[in-house]
N, C-alpha and C. Protein backbone atom coordinates (compact mmCIF):
# COMPACT_ATOMS: atom_id res chain seq x y z
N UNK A 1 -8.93 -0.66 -10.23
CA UNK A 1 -8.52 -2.00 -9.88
C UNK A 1 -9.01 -2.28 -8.46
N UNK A 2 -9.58 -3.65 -8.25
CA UNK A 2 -9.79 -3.62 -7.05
C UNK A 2 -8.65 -3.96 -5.98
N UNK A 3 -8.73 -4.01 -5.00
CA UNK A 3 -8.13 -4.88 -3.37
C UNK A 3 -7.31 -5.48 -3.90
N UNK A 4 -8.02 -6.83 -4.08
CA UNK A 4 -7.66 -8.40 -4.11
C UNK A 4 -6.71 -8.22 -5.78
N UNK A 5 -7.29 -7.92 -6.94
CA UNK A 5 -5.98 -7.34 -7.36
C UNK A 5 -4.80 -6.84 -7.48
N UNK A 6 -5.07 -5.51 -6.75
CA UNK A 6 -3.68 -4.75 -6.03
C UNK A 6 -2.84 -5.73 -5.60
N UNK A 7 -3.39 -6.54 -4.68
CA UNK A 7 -2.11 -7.68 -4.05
C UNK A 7 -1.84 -8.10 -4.42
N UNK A 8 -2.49 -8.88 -5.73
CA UNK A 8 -1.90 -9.64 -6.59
C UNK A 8 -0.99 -9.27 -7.49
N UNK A 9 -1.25 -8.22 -7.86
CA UNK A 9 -0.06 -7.55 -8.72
C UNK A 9 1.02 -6.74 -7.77
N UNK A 10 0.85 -6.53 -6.41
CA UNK A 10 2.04 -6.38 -5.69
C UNK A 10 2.91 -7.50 -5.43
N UNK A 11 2.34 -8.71 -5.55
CA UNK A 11 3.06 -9.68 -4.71
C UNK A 11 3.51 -10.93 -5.88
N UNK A 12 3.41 -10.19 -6.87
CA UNK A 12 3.42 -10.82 -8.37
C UNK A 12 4.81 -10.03 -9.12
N UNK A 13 5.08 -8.70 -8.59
CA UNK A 13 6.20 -7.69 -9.01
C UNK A 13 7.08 -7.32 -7.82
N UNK A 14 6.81 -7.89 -6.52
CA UNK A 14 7.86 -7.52 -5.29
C UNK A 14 8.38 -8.16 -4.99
N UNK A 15 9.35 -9.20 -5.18
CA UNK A 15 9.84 -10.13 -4.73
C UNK A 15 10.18 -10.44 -3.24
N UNK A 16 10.47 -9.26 -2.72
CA UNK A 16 10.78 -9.40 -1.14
C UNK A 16 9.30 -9.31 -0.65
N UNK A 17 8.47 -8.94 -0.60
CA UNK A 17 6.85 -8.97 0.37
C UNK A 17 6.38 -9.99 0.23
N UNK A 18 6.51 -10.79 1.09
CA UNK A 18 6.31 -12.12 1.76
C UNK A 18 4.62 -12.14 2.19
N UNK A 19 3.80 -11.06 2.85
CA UNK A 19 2.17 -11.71 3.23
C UNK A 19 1.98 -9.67 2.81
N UNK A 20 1.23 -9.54 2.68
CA UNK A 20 0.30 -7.94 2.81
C UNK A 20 -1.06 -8.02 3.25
N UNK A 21 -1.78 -7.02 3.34
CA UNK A 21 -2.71 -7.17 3.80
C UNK A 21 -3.46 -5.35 3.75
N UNK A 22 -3.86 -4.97 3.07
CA UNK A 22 -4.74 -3.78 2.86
C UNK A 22 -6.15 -3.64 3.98
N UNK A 23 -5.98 -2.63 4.43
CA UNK A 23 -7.69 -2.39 5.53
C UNK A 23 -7.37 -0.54 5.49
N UNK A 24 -8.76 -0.88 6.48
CA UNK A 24 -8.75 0.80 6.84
C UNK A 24 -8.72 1.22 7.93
N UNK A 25 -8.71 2.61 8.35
CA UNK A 25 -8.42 2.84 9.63
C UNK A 25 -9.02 2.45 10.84
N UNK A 26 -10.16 1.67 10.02
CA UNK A 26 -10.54 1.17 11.70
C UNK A 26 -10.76 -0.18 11.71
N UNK A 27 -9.52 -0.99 10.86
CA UNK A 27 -8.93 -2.22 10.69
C UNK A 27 -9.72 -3.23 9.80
N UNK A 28 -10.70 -3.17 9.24
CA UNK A 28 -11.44 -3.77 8.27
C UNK A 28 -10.24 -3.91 6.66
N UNK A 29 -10.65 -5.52 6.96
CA UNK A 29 -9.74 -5.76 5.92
C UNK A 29 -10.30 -5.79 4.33
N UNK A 30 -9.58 -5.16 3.47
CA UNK A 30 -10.14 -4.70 1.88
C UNK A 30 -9.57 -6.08 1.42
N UNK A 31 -8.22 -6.34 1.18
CA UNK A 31 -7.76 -7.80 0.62
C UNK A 31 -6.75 -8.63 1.82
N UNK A 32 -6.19 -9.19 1.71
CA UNK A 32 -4.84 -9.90 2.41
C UNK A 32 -4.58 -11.25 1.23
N UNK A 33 -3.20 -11.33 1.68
CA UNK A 33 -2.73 -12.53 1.17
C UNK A 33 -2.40 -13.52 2.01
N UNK A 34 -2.96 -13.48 3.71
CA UNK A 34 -2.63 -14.41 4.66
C UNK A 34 -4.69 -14.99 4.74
N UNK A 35 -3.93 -15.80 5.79
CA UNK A 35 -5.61 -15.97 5.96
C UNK A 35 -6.25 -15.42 6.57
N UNK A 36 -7.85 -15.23 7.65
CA UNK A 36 -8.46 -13.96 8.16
C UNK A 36 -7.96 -13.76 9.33
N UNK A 37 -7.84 -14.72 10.08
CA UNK A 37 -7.13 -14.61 11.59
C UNK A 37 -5.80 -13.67 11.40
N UNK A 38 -4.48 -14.11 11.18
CA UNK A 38 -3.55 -13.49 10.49
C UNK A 38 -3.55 -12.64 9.77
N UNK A 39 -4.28 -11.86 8.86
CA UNK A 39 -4.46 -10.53 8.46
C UNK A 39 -4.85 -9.77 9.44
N UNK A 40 -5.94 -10.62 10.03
CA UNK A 40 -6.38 -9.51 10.86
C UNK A 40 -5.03 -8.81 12.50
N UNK A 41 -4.46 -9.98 12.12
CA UNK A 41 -3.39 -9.76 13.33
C UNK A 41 -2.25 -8.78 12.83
N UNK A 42 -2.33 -8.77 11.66
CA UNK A 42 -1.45 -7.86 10.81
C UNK A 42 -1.77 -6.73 11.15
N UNK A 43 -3.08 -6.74 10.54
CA UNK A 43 -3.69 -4.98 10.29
C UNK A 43 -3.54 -4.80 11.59
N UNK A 44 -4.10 -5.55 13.02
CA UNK A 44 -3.97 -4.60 13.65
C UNK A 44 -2.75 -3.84 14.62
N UNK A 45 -1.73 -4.69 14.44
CA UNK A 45 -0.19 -4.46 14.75
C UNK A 45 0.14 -3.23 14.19
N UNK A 46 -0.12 -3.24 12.66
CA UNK A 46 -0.06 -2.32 11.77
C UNK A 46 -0.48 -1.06 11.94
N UNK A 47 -1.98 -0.95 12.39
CA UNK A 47 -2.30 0.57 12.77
C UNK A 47 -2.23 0.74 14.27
N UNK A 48 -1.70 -0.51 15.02
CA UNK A 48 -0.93 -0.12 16.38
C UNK A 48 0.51 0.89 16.02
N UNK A 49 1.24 -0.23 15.01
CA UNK A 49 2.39 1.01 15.35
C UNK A 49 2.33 2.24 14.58
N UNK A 50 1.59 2.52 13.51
CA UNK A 50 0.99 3.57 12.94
C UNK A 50 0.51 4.71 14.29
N UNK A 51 -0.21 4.01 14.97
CA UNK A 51 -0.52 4.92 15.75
C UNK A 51 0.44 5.53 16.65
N UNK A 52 1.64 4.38 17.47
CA UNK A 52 2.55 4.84 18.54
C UNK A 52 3.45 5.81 17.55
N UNK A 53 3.90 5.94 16.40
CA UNK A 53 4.48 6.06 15.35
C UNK A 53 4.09 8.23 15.58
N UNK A 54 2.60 8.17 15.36
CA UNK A 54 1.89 9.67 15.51
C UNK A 54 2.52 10.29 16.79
N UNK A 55 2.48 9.28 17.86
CA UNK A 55 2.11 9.43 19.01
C UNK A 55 3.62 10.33 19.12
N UNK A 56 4.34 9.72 18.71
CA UNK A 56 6.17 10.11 18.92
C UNK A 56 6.51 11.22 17.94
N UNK A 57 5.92 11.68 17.33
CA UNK A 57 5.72 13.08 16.13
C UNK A 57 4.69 13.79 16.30
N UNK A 58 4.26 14.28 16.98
CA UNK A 58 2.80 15.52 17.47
C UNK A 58 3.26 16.40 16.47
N UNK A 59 2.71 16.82 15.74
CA UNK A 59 2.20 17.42 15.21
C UNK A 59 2.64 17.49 13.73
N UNK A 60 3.35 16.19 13.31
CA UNK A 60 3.32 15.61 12.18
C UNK A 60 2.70 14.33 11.61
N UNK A 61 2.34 14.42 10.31
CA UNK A 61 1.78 13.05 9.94
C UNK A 61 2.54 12.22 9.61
N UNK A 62 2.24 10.99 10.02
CA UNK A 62 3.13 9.77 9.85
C UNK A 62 2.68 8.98 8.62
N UNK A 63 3.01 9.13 7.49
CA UNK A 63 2.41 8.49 6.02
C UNK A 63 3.06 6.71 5.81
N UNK A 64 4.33 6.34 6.45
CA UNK A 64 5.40 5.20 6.33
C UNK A 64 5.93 4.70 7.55
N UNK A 65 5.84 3.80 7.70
CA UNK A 65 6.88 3.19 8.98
C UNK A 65 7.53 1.88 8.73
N UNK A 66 8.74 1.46 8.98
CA UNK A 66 9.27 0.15 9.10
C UNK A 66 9.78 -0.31 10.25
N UNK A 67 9.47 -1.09 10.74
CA UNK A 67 10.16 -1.97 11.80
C UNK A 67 10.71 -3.16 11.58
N UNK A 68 11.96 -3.00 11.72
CA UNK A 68 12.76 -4.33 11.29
C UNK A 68 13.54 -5.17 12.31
N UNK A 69 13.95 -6.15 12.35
CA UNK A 69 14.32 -7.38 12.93
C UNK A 69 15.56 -7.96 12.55
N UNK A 70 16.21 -8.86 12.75
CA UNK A 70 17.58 -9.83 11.68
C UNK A 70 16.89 -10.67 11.05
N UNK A 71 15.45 -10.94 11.60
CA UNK A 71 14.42 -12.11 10.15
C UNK A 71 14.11 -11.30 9.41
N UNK A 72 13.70 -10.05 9.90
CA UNK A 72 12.50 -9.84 8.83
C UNK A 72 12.16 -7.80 9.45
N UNK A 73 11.12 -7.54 7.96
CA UNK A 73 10.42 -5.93 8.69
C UNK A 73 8.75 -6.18 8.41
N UNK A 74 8.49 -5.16 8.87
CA UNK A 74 7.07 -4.99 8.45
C UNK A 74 7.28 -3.86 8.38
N UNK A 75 6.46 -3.20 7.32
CA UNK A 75 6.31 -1.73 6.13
C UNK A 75 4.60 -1.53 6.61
N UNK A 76 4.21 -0.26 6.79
CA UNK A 76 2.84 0.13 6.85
C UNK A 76 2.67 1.32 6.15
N UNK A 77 2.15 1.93 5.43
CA UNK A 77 1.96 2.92 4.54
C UNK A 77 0.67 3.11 4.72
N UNK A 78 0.20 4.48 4.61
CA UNK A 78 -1.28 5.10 4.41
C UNK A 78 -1.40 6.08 3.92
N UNK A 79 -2.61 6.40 3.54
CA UNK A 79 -3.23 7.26 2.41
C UNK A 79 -4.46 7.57 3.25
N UNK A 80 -4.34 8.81 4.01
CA UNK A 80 -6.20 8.83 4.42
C UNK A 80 -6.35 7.50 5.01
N UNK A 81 -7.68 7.15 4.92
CA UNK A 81 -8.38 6.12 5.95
C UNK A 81 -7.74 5.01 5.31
N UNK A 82 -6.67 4.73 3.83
CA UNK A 82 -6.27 3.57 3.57
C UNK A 82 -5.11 2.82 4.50
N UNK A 83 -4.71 1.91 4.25
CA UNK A 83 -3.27 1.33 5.00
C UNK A 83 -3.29 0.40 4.23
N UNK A 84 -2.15 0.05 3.93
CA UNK A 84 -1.18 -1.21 3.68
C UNK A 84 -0.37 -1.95 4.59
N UNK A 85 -0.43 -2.98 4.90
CA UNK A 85 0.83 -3.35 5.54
C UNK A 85 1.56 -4.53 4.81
N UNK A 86 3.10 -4.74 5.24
CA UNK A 86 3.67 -6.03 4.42
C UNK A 86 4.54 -6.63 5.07
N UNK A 87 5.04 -7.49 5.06
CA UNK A 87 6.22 -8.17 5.79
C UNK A 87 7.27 -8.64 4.46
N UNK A 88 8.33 -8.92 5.02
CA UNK A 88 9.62 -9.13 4.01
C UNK A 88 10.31 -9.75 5.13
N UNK A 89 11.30 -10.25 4.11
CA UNK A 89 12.47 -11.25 4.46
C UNK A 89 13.49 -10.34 5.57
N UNK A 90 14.61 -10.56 5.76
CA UNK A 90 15.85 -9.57 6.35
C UNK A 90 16.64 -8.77 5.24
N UNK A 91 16.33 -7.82 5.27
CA UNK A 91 17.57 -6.67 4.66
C UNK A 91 16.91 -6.63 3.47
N UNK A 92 15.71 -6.06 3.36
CA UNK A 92 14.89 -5.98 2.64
C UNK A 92 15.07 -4.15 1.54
N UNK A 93 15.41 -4.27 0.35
CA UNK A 93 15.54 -2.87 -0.39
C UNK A 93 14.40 -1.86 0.33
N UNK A 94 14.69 -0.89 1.22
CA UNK A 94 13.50 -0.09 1.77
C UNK A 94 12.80 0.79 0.98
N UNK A 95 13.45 1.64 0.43
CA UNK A 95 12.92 2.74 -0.81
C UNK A 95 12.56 1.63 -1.52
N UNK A 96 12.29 0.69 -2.49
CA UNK A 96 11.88 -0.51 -3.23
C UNK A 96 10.44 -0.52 -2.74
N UNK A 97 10.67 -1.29 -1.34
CA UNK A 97 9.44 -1.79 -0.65
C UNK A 97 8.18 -0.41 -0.42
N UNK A 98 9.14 0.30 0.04
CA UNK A 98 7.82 1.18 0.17
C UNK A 98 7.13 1.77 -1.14
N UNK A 99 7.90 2.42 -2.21
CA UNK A 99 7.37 2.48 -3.53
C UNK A 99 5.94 1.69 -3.89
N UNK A 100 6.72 0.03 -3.87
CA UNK A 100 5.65 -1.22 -4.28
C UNK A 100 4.57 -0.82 -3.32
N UNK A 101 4.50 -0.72 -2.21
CA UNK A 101 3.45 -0.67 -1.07
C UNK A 101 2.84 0.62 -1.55
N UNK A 102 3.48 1.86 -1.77
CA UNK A 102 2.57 2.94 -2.16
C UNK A 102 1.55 3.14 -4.18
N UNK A 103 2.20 1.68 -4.52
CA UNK A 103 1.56 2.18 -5.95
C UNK A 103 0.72 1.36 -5.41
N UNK A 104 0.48 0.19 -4.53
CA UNK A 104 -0.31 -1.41 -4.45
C UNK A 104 -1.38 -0.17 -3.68
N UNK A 105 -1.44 0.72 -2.96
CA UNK A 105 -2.19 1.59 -2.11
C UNK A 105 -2.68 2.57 -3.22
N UNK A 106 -2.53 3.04 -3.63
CA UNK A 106 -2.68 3.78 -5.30
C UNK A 106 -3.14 3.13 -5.71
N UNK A 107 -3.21 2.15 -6.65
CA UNK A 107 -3.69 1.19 -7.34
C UNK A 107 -5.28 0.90 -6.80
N UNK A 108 -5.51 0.03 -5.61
CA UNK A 108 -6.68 -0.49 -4.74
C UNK A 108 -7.68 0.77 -4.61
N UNK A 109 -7.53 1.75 -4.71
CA UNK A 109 -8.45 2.83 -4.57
C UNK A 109 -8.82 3.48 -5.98
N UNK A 110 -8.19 2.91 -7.10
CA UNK A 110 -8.00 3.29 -8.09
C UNK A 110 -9.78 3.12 -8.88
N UNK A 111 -10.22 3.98 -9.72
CA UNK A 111 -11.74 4.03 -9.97
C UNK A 111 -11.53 3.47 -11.61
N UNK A 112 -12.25 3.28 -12.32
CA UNK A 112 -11.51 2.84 -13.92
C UNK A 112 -11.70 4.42 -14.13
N UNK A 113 -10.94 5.09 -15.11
CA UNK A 113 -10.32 5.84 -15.24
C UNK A 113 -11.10 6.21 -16.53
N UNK A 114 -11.94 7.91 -16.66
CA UNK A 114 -12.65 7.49 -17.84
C UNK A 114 -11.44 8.10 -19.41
N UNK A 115 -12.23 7.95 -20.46
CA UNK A 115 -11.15 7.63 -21.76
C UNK A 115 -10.82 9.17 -22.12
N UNK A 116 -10.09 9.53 -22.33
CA UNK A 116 -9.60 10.85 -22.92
C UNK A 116 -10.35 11.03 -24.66
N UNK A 117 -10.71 12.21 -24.67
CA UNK A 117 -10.85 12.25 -25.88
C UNK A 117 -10.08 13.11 -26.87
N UNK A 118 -10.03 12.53 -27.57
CA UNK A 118 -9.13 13.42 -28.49
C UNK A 118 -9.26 14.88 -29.10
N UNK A 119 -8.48 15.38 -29.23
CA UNK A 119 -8.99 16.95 -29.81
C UNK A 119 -9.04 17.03 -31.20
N UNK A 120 -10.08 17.33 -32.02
CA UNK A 120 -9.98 17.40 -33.68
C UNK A 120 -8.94 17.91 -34.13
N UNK A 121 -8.72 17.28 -34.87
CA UNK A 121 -7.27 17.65 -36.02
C UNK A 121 -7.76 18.70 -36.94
N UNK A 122 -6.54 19.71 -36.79
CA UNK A 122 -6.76 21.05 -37.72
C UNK A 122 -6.90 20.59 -39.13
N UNK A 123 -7.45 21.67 -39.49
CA UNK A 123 -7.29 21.28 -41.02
C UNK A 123 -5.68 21.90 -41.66
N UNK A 124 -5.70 21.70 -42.39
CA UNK A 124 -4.86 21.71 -43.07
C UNK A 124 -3.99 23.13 -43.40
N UNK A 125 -5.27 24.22 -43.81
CA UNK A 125 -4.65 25.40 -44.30
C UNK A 125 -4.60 26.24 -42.69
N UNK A 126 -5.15 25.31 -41.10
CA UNK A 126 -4.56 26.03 -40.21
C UNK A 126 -3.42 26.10 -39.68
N UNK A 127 -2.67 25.48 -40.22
CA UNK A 127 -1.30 25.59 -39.92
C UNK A 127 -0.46 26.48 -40.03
């Protein structure tokens, strides 16, 4: 599935994620659901606090972060060079949000998937 998909089917099944915006680590945006100025102000807030986020855990990886407000949070999730970021309303389901954000990140990197094949059916007297 591509990007611009992913969001669409995140923001089609999440009811609380209000704008998202998918890039990579060195802020290049894959999809958004804001416009380019504003995504881009996203993403890069996003792998700002991603980064201060590392900065405060040496020598752990930081995969999730939320920062929240009485309006509202923003959620950032990554995978390797991927990121997500999202914004939501106030008092937003957290385990929920991040889930949606980690399949919408799953999903966007996702390759078509090739077909399984089936294994021949025994015959009969191998049973």
């Amino acid at each position: 599935m591509d990007a611009a998909q992913a969001l669409a089917d995140l923001t089609e099944i999440s009811s609380q994620v209000e704008a998202a915006v998918l890039f990579d680590a060195s802020g290049a945006i894959a999809a958004s659901t804001l416009p380019d100025e504003e995504a881009s102000a996203l993403a890069h807030a996003a792998g700002a606090l991603l980064d201060r986020a590392v900065s405060l855990v040496e020598g752990h990886v930081v995969t999730q972060v939320e920062a929240s407000t009485p309006s509202g949070s923003v959620f950032v999730v990554r995978d390797g060079e991927r990121r997500i970021a999202a914004t939501t309303g106030a008092d937003p389901t957290t385990g929920l949000v991040f889930y949606d954000l980690k399949s919408c990140l799953r999903d966007s990197g996702d390759a078509p998937k090739p077909r399984r094949r089936r294994a021949p059916k025994k015959a009969a007297d191998e049973t």
